[in-house]
PDB file of N, CA and C in Angstrom:
ATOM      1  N   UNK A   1     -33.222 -19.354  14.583  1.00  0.00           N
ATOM      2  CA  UNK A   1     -33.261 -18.281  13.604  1.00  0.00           C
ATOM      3  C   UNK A   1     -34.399 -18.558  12.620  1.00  0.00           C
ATOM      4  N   UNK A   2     -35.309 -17.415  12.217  1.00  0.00           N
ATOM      5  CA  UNK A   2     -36.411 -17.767  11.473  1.00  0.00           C
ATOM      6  C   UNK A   2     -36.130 -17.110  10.379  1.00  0.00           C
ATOM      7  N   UNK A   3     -36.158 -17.588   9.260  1.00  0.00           N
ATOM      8  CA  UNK A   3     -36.217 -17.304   7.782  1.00  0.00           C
ATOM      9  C   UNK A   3     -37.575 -16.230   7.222  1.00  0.00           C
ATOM     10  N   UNK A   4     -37.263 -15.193   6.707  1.00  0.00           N
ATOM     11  CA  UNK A   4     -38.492 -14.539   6.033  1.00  0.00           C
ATOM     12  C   UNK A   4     -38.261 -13.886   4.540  1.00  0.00           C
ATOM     13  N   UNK A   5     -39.054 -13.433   4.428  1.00  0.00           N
ATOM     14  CA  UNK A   5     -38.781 -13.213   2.653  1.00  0.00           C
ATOM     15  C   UNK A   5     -39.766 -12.605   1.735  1.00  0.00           C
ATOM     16  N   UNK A   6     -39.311 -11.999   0.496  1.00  0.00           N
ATOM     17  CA  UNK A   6     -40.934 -11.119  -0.187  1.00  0.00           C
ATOM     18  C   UNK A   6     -40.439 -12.222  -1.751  1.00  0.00           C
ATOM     19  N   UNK A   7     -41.500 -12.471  -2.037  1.00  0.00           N
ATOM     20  CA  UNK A   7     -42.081 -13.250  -3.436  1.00  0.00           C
ATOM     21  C   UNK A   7     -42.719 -12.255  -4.719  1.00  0.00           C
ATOM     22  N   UNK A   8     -41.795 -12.029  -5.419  1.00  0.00           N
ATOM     23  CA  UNK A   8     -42.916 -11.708  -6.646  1.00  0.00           C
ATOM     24  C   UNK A   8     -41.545 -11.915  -7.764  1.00  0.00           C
ATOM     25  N   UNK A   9     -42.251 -10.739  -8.773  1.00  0.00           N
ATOM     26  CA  UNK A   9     -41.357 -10.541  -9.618  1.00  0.00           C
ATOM     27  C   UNK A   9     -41.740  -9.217 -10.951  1.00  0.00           C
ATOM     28  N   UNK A  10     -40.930  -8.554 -11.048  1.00  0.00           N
ATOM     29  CA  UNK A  10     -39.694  -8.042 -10.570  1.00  0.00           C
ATOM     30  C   UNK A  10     -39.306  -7.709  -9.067  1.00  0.00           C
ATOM     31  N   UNK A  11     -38.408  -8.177  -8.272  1.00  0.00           N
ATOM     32  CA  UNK A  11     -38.045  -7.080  -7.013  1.00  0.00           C
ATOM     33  C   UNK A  11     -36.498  -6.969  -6.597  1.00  0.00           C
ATOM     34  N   UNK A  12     -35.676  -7.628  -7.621  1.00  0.00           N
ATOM     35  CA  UNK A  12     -34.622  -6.943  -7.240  1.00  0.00           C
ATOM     36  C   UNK A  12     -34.038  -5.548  -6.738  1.00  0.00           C
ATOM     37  N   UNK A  13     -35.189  -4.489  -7.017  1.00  0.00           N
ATOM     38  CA  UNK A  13     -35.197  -3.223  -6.648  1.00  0.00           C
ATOM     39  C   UNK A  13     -35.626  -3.005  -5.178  1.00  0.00           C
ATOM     40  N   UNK A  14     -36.824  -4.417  -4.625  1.00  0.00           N
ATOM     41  CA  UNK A  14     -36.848  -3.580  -3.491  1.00  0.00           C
ATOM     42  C   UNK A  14     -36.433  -3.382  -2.101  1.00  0.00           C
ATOM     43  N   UNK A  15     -36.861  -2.771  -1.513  1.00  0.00           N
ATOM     44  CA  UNK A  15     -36.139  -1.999  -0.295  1.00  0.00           C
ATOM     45  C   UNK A  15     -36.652  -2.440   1.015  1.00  0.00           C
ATOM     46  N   UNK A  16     -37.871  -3.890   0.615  1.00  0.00           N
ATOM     47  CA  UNK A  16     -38.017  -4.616   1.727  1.00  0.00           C
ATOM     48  C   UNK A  16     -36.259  -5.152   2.588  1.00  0.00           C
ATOM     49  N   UNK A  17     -35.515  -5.627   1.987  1.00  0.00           N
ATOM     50  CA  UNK A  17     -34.687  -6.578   2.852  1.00  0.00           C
ATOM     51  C   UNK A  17     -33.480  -5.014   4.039  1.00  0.00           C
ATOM     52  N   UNK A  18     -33.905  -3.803   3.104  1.00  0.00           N
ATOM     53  CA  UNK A  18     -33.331  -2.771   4.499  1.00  0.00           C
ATOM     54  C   UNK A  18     -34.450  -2.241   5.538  1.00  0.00           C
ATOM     55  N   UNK A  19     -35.783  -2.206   4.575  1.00  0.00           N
ATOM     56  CA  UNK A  19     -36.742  -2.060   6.217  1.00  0.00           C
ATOM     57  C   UNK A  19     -36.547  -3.205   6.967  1.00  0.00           C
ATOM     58  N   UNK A  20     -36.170  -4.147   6.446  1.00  0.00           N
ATOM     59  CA  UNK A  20     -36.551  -5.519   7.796  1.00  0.00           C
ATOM     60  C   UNK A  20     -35.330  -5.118   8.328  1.00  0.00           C
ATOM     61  N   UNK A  21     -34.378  -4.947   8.264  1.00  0.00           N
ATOM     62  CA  UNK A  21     -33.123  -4.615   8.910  1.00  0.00           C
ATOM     63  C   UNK A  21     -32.837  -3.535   9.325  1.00  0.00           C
ATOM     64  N   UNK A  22     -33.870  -2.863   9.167  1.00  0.00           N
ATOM     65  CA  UNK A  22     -34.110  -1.104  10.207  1.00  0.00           C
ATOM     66  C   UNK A  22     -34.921  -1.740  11.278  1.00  0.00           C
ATOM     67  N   UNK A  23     -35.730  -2.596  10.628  1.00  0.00           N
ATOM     68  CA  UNK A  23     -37.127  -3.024  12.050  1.00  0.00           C
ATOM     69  C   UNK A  23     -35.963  -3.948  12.735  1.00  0.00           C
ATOM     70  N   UNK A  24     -35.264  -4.906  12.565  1.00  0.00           N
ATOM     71  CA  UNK A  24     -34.964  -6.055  12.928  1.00  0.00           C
ATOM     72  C   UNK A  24     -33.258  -6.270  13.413  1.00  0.00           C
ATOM     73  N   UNK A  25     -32.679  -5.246  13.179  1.00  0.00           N
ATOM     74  CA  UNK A  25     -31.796  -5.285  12.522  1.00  0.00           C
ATOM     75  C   UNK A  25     -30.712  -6.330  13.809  1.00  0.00           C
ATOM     76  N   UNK A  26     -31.104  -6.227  15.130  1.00  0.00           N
ATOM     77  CA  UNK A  26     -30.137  -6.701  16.274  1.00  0.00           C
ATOM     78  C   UNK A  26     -30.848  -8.259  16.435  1.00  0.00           C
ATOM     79  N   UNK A  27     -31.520  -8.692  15.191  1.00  0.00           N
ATOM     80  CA  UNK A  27     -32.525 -10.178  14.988  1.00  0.00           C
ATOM     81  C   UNK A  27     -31.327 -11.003  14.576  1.00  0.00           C
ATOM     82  N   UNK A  28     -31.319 -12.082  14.716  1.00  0.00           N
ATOM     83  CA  UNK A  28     -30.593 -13.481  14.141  1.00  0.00           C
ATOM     84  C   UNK A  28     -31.575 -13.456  12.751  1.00  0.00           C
ATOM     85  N   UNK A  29     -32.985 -13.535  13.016  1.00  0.00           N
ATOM     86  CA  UNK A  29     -33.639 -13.620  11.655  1.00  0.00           C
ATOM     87  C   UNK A  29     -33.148 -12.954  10.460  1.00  0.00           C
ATOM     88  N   UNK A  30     -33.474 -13.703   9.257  1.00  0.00           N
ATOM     89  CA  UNK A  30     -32.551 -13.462   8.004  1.00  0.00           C
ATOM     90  C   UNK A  30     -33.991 -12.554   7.065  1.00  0.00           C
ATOM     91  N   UNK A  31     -33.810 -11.998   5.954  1.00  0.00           N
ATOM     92  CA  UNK A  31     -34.854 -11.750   5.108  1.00  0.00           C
ATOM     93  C   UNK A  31     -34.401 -11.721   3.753  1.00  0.00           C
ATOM     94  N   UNK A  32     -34.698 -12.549   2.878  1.00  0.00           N
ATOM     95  CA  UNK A  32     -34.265 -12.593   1.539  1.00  0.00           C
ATOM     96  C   UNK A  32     -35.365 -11.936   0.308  1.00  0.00           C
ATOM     97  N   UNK A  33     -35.367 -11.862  -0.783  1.00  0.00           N
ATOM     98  CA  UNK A  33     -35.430 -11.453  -1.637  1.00  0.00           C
ATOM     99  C   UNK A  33     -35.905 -13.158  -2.357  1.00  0.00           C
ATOM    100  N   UNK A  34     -37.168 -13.516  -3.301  1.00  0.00           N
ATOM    101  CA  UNK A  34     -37.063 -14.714  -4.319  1.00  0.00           C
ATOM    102  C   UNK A  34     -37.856 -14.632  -5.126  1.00  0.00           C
ATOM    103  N   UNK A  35     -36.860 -13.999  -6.483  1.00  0.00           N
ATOM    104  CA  UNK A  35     -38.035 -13.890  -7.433  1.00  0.00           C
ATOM    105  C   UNK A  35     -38.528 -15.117  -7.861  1.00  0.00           C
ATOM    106  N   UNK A  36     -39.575 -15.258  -8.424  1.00  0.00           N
ATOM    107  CA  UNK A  36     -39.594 -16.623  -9.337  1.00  0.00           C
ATOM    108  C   UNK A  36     -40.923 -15.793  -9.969  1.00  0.00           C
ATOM    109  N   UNK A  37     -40.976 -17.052 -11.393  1.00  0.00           N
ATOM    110  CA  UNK A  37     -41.849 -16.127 -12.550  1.00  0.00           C
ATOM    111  C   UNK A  37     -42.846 -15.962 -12.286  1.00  0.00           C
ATOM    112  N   UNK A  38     -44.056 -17.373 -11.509  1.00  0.00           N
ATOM    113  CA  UNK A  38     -45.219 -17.437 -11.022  1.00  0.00           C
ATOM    114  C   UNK A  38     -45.323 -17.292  -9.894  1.00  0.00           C
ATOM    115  N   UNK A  39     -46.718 -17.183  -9.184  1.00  0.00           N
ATOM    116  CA  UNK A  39     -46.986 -17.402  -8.063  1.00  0.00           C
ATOM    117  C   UNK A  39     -47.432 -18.481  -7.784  1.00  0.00           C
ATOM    118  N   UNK A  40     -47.148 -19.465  -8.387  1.00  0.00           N
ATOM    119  CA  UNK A  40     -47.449 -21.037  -8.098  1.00  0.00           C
ATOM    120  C   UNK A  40     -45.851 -21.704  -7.628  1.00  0.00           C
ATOM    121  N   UNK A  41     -45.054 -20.851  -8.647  1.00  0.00           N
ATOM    122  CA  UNK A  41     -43.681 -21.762  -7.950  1.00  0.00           C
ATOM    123  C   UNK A  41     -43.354 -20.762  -6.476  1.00  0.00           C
ATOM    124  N   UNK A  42     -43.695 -19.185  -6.247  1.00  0.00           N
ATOM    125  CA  UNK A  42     -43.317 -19.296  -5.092  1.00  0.00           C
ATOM    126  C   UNK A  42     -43.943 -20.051  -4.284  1.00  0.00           C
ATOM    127  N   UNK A  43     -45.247 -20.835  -4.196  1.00  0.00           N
ATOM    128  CA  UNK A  43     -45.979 -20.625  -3.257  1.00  0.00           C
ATOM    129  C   UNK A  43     -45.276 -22.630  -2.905  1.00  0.00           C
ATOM    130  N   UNK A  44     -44.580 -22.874  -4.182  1.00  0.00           N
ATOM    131  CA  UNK A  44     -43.842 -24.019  -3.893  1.00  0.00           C
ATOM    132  C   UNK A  44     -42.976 -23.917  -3.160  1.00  0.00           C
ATOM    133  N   UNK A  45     -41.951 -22.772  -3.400  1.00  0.00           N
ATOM    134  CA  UNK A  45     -41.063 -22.654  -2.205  1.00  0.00           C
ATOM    135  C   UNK A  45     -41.415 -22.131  -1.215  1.00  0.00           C
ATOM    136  N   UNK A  46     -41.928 -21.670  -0.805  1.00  0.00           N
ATOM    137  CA  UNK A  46     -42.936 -21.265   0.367  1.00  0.00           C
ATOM    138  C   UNK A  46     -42.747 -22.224   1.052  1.00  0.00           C
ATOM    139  N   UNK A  47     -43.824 -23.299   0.670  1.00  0.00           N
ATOM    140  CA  UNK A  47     -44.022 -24.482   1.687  1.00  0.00           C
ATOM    141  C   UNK A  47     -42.817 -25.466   1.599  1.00  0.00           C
ATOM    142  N   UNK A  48     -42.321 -25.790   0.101  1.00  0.00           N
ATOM    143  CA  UNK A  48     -41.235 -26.917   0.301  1.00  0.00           C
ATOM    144  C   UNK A  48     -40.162 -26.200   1.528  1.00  0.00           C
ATOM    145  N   UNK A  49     -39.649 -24.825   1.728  1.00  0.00           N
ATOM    146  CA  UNK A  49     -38.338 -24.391   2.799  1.00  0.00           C
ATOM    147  C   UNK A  49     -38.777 -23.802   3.985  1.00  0.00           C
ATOM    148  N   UNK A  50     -37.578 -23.743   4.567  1.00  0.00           N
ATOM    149  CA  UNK A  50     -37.788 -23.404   6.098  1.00  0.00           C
ATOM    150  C   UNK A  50     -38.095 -21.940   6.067  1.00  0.00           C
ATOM    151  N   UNK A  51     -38.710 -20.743   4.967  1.00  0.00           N
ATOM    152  CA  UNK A  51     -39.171 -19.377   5.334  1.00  0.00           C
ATOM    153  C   UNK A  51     -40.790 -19.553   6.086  1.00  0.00           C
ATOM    154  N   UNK A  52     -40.724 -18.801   7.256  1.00  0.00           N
ATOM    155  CA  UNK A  52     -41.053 -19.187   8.013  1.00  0.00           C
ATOM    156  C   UNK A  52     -42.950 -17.785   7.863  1.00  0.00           C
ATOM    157  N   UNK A  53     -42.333 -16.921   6.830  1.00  0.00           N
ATOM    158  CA  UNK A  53     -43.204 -15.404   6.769  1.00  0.00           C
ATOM    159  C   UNK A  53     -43.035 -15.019   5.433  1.00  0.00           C
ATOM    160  N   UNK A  54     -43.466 -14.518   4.541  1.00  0.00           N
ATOM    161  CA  UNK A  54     -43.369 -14.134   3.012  1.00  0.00           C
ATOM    162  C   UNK A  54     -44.202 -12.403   3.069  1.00  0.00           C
ATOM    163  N   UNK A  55     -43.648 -11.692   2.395  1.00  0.00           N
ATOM    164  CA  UNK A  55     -44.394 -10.501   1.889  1.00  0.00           C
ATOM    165  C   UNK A  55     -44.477 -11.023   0.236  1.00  0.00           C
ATOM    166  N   UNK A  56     -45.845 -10.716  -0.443  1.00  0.00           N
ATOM    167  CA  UNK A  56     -45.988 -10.848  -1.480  1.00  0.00           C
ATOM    168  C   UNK A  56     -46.265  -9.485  -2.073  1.00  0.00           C
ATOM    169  N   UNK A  57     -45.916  -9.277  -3.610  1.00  0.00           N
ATOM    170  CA  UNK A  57     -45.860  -8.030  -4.035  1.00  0.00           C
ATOM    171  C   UNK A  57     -46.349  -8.538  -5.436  1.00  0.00           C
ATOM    172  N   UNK A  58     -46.549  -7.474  -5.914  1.00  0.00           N
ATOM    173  CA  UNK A  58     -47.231  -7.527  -7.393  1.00  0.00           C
ATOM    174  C   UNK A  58     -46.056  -7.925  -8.444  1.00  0.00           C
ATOM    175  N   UNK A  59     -46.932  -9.125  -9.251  1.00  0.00           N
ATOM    176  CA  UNK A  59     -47.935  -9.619  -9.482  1.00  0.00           C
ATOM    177  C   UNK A  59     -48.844 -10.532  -8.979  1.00  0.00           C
ATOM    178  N   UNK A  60     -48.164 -11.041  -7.734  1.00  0.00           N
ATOM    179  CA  UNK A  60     -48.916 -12.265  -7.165  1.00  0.00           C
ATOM    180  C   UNK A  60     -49.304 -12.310  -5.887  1.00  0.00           C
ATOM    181  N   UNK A  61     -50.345 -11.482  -5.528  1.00  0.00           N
ATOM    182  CA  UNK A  61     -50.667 -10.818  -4.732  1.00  0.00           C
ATOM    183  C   UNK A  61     -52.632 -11.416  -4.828  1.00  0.00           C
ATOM    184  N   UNK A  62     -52.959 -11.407  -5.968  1.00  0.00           N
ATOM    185  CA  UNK A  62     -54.007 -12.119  -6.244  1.00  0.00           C
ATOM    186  C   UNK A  62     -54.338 -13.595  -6.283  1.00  0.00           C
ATOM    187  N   UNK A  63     -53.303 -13.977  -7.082  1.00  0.00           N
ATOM    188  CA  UNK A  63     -53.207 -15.540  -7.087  1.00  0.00           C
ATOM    189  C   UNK A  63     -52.472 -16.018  -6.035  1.00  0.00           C
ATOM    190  N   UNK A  64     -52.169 -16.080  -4.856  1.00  0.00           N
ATOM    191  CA  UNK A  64     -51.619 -16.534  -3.290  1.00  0.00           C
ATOM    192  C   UNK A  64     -52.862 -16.597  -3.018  1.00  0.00           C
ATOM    193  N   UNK A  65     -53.663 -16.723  -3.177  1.00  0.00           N
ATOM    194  CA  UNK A  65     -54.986 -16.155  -2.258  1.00  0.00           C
ATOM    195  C   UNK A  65     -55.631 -18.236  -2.784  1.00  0.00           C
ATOM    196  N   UNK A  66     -55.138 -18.485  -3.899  1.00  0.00           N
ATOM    197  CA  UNK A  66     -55.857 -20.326  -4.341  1.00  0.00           C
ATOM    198  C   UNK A  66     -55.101 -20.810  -3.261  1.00  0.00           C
ATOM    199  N   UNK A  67     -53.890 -20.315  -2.824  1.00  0.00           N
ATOM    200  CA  UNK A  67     -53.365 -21.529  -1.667  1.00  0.00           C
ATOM    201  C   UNK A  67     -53.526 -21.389  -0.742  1.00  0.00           C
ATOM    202  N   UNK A  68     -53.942 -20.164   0.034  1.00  0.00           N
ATOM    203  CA  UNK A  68     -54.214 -19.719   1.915  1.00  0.00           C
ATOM    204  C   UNK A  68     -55.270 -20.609   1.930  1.00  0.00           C
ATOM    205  N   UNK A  69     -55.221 -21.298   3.462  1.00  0.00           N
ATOM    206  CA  UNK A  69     -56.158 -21.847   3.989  1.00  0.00           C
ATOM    207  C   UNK A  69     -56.832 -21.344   5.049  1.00  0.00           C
ATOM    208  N   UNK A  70     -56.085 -19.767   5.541  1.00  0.00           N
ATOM    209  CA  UNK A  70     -56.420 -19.213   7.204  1.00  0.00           C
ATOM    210  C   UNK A  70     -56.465 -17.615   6.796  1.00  0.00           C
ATOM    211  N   UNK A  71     -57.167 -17.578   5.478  1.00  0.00           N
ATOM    212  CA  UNK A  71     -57.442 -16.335   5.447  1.00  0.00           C
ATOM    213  C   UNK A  71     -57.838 -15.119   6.765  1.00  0.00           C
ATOM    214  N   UNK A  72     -57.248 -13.949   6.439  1.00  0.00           N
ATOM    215  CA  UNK A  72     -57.498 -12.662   7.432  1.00  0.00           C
ATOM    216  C   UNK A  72     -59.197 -12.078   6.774  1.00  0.00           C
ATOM    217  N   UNK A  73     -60.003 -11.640   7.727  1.00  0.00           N
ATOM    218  CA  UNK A  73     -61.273 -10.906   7.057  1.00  0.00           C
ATOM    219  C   UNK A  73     -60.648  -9.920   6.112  1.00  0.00           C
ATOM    220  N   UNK A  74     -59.770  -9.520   5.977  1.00  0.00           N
ATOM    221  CA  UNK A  74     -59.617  -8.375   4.729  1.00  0.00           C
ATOM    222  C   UNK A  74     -58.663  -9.258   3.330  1.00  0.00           C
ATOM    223  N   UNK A  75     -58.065  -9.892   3.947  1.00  0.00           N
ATOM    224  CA  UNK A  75     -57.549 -10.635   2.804  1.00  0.00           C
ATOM    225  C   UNK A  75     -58.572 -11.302   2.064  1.00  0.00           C
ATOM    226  N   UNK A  76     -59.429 -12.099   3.140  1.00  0.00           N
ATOM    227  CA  UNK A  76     -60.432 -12.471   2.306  1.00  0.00           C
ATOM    228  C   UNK A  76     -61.378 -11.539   1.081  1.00  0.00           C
ATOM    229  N   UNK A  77     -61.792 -10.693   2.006  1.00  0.00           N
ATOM    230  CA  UNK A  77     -62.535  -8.930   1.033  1.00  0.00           C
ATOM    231  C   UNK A  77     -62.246  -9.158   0.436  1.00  0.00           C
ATOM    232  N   UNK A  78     -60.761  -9.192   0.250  1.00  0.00           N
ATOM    233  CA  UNK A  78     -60.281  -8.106  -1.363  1.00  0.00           C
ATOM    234  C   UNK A  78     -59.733  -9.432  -2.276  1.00  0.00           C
ATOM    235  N   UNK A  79     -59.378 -10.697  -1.500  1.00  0.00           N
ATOM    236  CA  UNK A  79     -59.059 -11.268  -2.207  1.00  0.00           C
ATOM    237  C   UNK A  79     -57.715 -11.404  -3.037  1.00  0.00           C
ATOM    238  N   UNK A  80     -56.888 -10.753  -2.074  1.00  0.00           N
ATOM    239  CA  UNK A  80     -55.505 -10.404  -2.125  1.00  0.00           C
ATOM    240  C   UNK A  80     -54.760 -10.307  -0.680  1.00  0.00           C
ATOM    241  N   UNK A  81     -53.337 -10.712  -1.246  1.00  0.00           N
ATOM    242  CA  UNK A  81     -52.682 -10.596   0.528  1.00  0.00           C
ATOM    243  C   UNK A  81     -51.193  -9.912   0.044  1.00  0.00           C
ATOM    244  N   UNK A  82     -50.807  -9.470   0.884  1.00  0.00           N
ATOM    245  CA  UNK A  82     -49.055  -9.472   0.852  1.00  0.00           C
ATOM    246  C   UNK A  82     -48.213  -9.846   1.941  1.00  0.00           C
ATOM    247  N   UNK A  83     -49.136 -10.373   3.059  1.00  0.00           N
ATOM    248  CA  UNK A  83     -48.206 -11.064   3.817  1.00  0.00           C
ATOM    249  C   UNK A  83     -49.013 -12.727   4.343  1.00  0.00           C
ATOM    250  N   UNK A  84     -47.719 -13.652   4.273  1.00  0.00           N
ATOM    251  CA  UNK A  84     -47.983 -14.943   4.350  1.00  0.00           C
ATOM    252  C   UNK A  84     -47.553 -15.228   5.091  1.00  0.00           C
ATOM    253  N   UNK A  85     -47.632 -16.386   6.374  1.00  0.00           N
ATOM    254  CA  UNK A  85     -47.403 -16.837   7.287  1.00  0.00           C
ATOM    255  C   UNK A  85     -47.808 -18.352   7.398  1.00  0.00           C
ATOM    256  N   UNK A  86     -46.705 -19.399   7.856  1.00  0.00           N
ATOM    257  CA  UNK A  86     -46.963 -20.642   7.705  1.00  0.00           C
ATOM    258  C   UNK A  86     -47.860 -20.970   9.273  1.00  0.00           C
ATOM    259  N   UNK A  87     -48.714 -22.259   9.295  1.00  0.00           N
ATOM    260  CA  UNK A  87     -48.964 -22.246  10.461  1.00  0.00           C
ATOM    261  C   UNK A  87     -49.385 -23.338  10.671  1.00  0.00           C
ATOM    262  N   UNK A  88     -49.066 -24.282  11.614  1.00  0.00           N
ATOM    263  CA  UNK A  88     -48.847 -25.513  11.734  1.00  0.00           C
ATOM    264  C   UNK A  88     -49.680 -26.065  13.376  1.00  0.00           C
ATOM    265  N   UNK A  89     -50.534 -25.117  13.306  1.00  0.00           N
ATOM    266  CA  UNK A  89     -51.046 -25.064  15.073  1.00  0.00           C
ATOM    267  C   UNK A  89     -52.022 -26.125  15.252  1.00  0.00           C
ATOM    268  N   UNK A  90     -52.496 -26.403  14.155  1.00  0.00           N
ATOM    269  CA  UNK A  90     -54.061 -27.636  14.267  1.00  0.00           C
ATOM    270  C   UNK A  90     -53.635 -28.894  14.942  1.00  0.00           C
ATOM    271  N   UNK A  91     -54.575 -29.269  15.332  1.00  0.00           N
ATOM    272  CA  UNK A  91     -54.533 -30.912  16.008  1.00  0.00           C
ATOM    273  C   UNK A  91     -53.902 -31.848  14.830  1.00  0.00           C
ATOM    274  N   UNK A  92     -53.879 -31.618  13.340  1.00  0.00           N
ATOM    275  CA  UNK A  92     -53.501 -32.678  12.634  1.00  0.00           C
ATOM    276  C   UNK A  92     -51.751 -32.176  12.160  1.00  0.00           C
ATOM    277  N   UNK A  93     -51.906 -30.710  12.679  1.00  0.00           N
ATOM    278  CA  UNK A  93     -50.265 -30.472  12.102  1.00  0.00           C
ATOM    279  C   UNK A  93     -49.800 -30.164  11.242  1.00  0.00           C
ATOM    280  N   UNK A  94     -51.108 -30.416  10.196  1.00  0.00           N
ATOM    281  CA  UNK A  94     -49.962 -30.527   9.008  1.00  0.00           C
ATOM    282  C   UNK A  94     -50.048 -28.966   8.544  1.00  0.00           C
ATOM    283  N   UNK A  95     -49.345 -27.939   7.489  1.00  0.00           N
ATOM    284  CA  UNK A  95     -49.193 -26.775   7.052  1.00  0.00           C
ATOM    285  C   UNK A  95     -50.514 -26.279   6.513  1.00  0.00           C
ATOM    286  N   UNK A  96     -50.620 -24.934   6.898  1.00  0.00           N
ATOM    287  CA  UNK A  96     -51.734 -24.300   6.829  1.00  0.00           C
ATOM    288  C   UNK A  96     -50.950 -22.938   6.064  1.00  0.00           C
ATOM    289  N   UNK A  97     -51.226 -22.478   5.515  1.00  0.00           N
ATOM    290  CA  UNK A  97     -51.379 -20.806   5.151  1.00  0.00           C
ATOM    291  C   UNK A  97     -51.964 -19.487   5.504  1.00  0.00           C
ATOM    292  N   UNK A  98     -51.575 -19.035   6.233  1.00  0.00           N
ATOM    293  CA  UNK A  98     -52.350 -17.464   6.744  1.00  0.00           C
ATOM    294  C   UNK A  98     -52.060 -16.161   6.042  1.00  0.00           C
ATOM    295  N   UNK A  99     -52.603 -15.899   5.462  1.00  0.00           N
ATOM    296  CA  UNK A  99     -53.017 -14.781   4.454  1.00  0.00           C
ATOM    297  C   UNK A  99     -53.529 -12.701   5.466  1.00  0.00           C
ATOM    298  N   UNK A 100     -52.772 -12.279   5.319  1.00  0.00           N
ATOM    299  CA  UNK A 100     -52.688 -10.933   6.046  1.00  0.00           C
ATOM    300  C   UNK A 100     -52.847 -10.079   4.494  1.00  0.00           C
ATOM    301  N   UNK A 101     -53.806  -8.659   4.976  1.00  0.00           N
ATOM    302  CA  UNK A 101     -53.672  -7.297   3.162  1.00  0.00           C
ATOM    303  C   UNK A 101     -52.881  -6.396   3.830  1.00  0.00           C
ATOM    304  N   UNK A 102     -51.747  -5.946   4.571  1.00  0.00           N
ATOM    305  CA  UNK A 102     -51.352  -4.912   5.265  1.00  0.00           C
ATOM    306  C   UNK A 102     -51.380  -3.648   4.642  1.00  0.00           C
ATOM    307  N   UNK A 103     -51.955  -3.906   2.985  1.00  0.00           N
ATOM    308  CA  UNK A 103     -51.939  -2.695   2.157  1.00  0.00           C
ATOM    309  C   UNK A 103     -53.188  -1.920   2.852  1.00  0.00           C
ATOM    310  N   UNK A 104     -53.982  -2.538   2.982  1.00  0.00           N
ATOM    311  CA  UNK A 104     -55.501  -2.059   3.243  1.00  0.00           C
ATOM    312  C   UNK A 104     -55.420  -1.076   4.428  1.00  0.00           C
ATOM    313  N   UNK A 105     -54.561  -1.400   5.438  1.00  0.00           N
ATOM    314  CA  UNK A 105     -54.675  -0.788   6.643  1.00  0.00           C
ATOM    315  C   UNK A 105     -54.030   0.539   6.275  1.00  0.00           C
ATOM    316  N   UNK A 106     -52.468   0.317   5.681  1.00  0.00           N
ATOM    317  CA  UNK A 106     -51.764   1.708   5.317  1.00  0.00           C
ATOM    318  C   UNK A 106     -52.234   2.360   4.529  1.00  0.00           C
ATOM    319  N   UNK A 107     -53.218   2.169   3.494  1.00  0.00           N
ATOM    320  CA  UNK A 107     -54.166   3.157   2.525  1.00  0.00           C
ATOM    321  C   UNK A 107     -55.084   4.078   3.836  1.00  0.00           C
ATOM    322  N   UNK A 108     -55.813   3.240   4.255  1.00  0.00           N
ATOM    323  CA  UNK A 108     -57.165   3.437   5.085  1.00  0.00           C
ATOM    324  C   UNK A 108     -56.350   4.741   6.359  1.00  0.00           C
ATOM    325  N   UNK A 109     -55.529   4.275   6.609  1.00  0.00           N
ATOM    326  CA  UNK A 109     -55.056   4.812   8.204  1.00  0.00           C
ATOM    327  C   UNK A 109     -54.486   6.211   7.709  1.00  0.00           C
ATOM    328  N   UNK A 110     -53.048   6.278   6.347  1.00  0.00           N
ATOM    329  CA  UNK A 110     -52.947   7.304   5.654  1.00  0.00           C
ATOM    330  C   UNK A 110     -53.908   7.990   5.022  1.00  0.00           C
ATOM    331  N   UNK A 111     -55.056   8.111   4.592  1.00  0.00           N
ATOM    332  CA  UNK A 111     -56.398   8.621   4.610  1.00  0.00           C
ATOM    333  C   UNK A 111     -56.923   9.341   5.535  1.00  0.00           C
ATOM    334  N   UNK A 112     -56.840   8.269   6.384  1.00  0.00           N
ATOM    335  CA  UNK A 112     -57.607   8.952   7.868  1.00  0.00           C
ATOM    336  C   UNK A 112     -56.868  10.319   8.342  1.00  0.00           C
ATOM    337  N   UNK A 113     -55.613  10.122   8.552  1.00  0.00           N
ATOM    338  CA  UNK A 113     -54.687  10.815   9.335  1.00  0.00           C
ATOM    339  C   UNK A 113     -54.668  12.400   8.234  1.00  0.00           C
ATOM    340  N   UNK A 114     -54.601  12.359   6.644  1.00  0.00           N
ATOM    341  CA  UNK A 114     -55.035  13.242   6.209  1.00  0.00           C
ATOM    342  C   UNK A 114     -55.853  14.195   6.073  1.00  0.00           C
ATOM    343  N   UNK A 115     -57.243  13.296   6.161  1.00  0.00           N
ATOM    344  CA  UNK A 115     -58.759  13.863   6.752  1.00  0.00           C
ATOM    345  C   UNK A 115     -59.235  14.470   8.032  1.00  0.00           C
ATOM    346  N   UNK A 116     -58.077  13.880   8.881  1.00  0.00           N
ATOM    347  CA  UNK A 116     -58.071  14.681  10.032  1.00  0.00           C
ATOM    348  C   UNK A 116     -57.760  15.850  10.150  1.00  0.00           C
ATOM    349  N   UNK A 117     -56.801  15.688   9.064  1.00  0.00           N
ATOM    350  CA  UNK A 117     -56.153  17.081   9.804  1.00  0.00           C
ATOM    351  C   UNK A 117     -56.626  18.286   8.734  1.00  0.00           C
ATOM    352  N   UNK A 118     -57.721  17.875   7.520  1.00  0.00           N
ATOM    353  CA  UNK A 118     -58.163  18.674   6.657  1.00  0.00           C
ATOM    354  C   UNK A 118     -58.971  19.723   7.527  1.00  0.00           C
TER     355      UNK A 118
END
């Protein structure tokens, strides 16, 4: 079972942990909710626990970006991410950070699909 989860703060409001369970819902995988004040202590729990995927949301959406080590070309761009992924694939093993903007695509693509049809 793989652990996943969204980081910011405020989000007790959001409505990530029923989309993952519309997308996921017949999954063993779990999806939690963790606020914490900074984005330095999530990015502590991040790596200190077994969540295995993070969505990040505003405010710390900018500052995640000092700890990725496997930046995406658009995360890099903008210099912001909202989705995190641990990754442990290198010859030395040890934890890496992969940095995804999934905002970028759903702006860009909802755009497109508008313009099309203008």
């Amino acid at each position: 079972m793989a652990k996943f989860g969204l980081f910011g703060s405020p989000i007790s409001h959001s409505k990530s942990p029923a989309l993952f369970s519309a997308g996921y819902g017949d999954s063993l995988h779990t999806y939690s909710l963790f606020e914490t004040a900074t984005a330095d202590e999530a990015i502590e729990l991040f790596r200190s626990s077994d969540i295995l995927g993070a969505n990040v949301t505003s405010p710390f959406k900018d500052k995640v970006m000092e700890y990725v080590t496997l930046p995406d070309r658009i995360s890099s761009l903008l210099g912001s991410a909202n989705v995190l992924i641990k990754d442990y694939s290198g010859a030395d093993g040890k934890l890496k950070i992969r940095s995804y903007n999934t905002d970028y695509y759903g702006v860009k693509n909802t755009i497109g699909e508008f313009l099309s049809k203008s």
